[in-house]
N, C-alpha and C. Protein backbone atom coordinates (compact mmCIF):
# COMPACT_ATOMS: atom_id res chain seq x y z
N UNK A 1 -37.68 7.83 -6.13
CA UNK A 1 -37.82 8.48 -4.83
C UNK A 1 -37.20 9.88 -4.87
N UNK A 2 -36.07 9.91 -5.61
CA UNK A 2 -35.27 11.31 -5.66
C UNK A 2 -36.23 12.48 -6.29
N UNK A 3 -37.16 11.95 -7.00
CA UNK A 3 -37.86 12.37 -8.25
C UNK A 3 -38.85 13.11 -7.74
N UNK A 4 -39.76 12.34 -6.54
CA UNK A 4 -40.41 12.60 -5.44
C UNK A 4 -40.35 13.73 -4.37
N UNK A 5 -38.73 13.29 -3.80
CA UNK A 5 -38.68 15.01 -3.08
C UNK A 5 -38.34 16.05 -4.08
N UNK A 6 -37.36 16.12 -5.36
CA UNK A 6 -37.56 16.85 -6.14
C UNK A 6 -38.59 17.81 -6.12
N UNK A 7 -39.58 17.04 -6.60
CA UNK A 7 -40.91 17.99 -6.86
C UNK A 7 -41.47 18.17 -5.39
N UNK A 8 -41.25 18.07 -4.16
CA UNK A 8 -41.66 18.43 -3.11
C UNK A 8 -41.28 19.52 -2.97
N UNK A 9 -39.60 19.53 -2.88
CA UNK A 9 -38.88 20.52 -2.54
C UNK A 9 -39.44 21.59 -3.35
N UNK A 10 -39.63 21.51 -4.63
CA UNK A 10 -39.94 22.36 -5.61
C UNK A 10 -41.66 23.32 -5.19
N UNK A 11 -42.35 22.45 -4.86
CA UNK A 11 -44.22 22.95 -4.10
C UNK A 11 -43.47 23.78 -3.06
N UNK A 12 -42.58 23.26 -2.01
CA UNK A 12 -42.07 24.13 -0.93
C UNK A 12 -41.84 25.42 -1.62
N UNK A 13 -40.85 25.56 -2.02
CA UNK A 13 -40.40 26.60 -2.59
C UNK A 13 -41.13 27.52 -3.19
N UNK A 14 -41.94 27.23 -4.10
CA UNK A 14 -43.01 27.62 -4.84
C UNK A 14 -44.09 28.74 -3.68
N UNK A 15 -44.11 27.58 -2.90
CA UNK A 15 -45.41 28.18 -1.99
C UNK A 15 -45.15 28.69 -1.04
N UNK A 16 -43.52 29.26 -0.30
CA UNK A 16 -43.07 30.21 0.39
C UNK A 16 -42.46 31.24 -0.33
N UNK A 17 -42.12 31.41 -1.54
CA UNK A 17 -42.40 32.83 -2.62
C UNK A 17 -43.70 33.85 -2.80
N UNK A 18 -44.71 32.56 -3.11
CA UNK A 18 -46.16 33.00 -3.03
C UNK A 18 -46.11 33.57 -1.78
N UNK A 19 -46.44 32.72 -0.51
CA UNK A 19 -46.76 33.29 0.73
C UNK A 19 -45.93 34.52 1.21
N UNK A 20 -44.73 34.51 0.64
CA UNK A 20 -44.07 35.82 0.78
C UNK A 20 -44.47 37.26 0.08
N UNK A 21 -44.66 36.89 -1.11
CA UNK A 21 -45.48 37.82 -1.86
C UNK A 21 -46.69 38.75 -1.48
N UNK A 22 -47.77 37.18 -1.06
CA UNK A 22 -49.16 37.98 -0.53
C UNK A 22 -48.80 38.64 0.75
N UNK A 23 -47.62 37.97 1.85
CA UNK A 23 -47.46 38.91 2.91
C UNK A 23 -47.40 40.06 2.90
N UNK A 24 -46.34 40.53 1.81
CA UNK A 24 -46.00 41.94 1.44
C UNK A 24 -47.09 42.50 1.17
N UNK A 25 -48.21 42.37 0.37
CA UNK A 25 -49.28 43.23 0.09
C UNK A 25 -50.16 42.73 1.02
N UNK A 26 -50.39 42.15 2.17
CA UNK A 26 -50.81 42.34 3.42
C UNK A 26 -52.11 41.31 3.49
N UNK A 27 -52.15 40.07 2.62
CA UNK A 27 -52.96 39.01 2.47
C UNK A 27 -52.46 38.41 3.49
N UNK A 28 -52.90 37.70 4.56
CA UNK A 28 -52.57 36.92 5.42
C UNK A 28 -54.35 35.94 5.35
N UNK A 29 -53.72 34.79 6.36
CA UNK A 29 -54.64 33.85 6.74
C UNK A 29 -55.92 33.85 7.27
N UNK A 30 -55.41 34.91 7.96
CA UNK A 30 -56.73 35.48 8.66
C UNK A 30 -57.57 36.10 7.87
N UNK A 31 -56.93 37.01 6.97
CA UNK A 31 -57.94 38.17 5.92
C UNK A 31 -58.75 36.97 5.06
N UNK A 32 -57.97 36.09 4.46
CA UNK A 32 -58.51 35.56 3.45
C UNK A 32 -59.64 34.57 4.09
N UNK A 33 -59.33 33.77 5.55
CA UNK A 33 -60.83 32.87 6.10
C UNK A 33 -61.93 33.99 6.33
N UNK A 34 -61.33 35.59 6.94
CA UNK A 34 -62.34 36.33 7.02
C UNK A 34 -63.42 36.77 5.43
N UNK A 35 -62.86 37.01 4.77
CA UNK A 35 -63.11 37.01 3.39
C UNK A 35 -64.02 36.02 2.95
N UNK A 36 -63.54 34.76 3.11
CA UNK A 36 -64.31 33.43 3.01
C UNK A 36 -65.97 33.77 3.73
N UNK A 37 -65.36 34.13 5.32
CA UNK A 37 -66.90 33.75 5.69
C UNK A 37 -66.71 32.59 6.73
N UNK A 38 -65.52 32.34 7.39
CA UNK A 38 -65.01 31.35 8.14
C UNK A 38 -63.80 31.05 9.09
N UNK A 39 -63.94 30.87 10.55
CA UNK A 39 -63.21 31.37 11.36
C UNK A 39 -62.00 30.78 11.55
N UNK A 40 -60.88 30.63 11.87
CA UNK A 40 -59.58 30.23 11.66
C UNK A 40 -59.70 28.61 12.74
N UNK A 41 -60.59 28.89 13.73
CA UNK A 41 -61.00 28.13 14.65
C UNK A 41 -61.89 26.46 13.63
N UNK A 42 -62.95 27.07 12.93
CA UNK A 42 -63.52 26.49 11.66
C UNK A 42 -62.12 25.61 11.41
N UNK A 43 -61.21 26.53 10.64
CA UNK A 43 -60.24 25.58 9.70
C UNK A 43 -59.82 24.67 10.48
N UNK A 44 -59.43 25.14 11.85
CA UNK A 44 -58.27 23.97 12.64
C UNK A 44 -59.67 22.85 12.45
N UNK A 45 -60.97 22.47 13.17
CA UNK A 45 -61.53 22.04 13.52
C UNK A 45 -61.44 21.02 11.93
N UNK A 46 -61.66 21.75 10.85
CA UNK A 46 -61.31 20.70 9.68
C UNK A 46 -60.44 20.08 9.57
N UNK A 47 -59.58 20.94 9.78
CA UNK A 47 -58.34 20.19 9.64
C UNK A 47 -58.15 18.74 10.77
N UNK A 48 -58.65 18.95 11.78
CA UNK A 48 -58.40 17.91 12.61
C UNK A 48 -59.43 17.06 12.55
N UNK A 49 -61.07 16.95 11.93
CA UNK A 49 -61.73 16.20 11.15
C UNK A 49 -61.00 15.24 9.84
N UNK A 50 -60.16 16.24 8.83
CA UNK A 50 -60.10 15.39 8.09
C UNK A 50 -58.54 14.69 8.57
N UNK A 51 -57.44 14.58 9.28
CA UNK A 51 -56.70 14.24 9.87
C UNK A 51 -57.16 12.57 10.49
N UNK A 52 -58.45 12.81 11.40
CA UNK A 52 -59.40 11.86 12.02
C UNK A 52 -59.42 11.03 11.51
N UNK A 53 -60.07 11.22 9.87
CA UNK A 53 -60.21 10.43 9.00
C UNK A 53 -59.77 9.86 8.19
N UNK A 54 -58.21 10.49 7.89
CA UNK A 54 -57.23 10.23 6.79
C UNK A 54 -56.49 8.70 7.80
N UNK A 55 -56.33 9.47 8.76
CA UNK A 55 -55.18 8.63 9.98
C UNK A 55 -55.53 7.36 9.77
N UNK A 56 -56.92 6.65 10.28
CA UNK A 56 -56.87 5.00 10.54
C UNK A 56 -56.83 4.36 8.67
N UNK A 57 -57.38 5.14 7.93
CA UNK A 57 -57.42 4.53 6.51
C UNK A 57 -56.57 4.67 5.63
N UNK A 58 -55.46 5.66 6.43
CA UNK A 58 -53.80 5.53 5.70
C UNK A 58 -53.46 3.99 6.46
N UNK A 59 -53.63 4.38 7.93
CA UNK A 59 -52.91 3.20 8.80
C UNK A 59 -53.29 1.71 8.44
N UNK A 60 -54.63 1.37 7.77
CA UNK A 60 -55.51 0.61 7.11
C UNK A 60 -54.78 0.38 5.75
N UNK A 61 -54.41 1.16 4.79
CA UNK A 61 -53.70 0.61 3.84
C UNK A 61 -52.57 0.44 3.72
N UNK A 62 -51.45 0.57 4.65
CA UNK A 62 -50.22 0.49 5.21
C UNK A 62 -50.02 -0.90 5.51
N UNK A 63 -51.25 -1.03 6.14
CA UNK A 63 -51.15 -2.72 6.94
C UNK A 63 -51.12 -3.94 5.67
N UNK A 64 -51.75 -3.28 4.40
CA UNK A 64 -51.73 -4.35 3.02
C UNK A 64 -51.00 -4.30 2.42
N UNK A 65 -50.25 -2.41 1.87
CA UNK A 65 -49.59 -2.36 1.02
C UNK A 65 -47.86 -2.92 1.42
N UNK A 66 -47.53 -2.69 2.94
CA UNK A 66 -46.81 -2.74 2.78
C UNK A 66 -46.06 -4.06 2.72
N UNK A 67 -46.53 -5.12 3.28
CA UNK A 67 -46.37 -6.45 3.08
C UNK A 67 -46.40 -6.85 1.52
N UNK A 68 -47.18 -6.32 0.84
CA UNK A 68 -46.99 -6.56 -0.44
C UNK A 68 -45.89 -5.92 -1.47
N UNK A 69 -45.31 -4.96 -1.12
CA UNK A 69 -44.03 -4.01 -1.51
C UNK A 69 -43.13 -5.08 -0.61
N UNK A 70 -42.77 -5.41 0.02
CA UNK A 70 -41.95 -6.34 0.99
C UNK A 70 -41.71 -7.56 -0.28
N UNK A 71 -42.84 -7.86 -0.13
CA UNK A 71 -42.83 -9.77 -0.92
C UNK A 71 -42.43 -9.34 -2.84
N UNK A 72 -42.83 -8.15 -2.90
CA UNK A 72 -42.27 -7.96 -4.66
C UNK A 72 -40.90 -7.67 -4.55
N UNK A 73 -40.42 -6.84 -3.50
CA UNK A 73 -39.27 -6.30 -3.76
C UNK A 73 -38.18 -7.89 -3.25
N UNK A 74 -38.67 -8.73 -2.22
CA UNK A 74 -37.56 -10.08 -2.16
C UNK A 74 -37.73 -10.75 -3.37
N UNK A 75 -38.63 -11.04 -4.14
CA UNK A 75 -38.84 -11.92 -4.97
C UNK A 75 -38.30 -11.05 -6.50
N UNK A 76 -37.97 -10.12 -6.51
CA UNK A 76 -37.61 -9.20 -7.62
C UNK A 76 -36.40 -10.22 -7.97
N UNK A 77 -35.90 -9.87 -9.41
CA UNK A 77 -34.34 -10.89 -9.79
C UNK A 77 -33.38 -10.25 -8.93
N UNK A 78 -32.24 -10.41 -8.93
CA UNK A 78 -31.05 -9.87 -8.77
C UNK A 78 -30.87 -8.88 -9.94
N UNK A 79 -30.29 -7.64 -9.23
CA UNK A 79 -29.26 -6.56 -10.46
C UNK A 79 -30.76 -6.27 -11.19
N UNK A 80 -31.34 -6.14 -10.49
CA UNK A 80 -32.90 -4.89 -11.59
C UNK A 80 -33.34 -3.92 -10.52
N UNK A 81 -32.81 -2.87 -10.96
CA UNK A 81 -32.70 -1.63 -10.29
C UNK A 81 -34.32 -1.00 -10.33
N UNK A 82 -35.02 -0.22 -9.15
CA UNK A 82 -36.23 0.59 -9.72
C UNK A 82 -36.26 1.21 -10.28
N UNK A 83 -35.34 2.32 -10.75
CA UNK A 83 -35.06 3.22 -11.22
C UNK A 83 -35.95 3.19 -12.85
């Protein structure tokens, strides 16, 4: 799990250097959907399409996986670490 935000923290970081970068030479969000060919309005509207769709079929495999992470992790021995 540590391993996990590790490399999160690390994409964060990564990708507010970048975004700092292109700010300075004056790339923003807007230039680049305009560039594209696609309105910022467009993106939200995807974005909340694929949100739509992610939502019940995360919530859908939540309902299996997690009962099953439950029943491995009681039935695991004693003193065996995940790590």
């Amino acid at each position: 799990m540590l391993r996990l935000l590790h490399t999160v923290v690390k994409i964060a970081l990564a990708s507010l250097i970048v975004g700092t970068i292109l700010a300075h030479f004056g790339i923003t969000l807007e230039a680049l959907a305009a560039e594209l060919g696609i309105s910022m309005e467009r993106i939200g509207e995807l974005v909340h399409e694929g949100l739509a769709w992610a939502a019940p079929n995360l919530v859908l495999g939540l309902v299996v996986i997690i009962p099953l992470w439950f029943i491995v992790y009681i039935l695991r021995p004693p003193g065996q670490s995940s790590d």
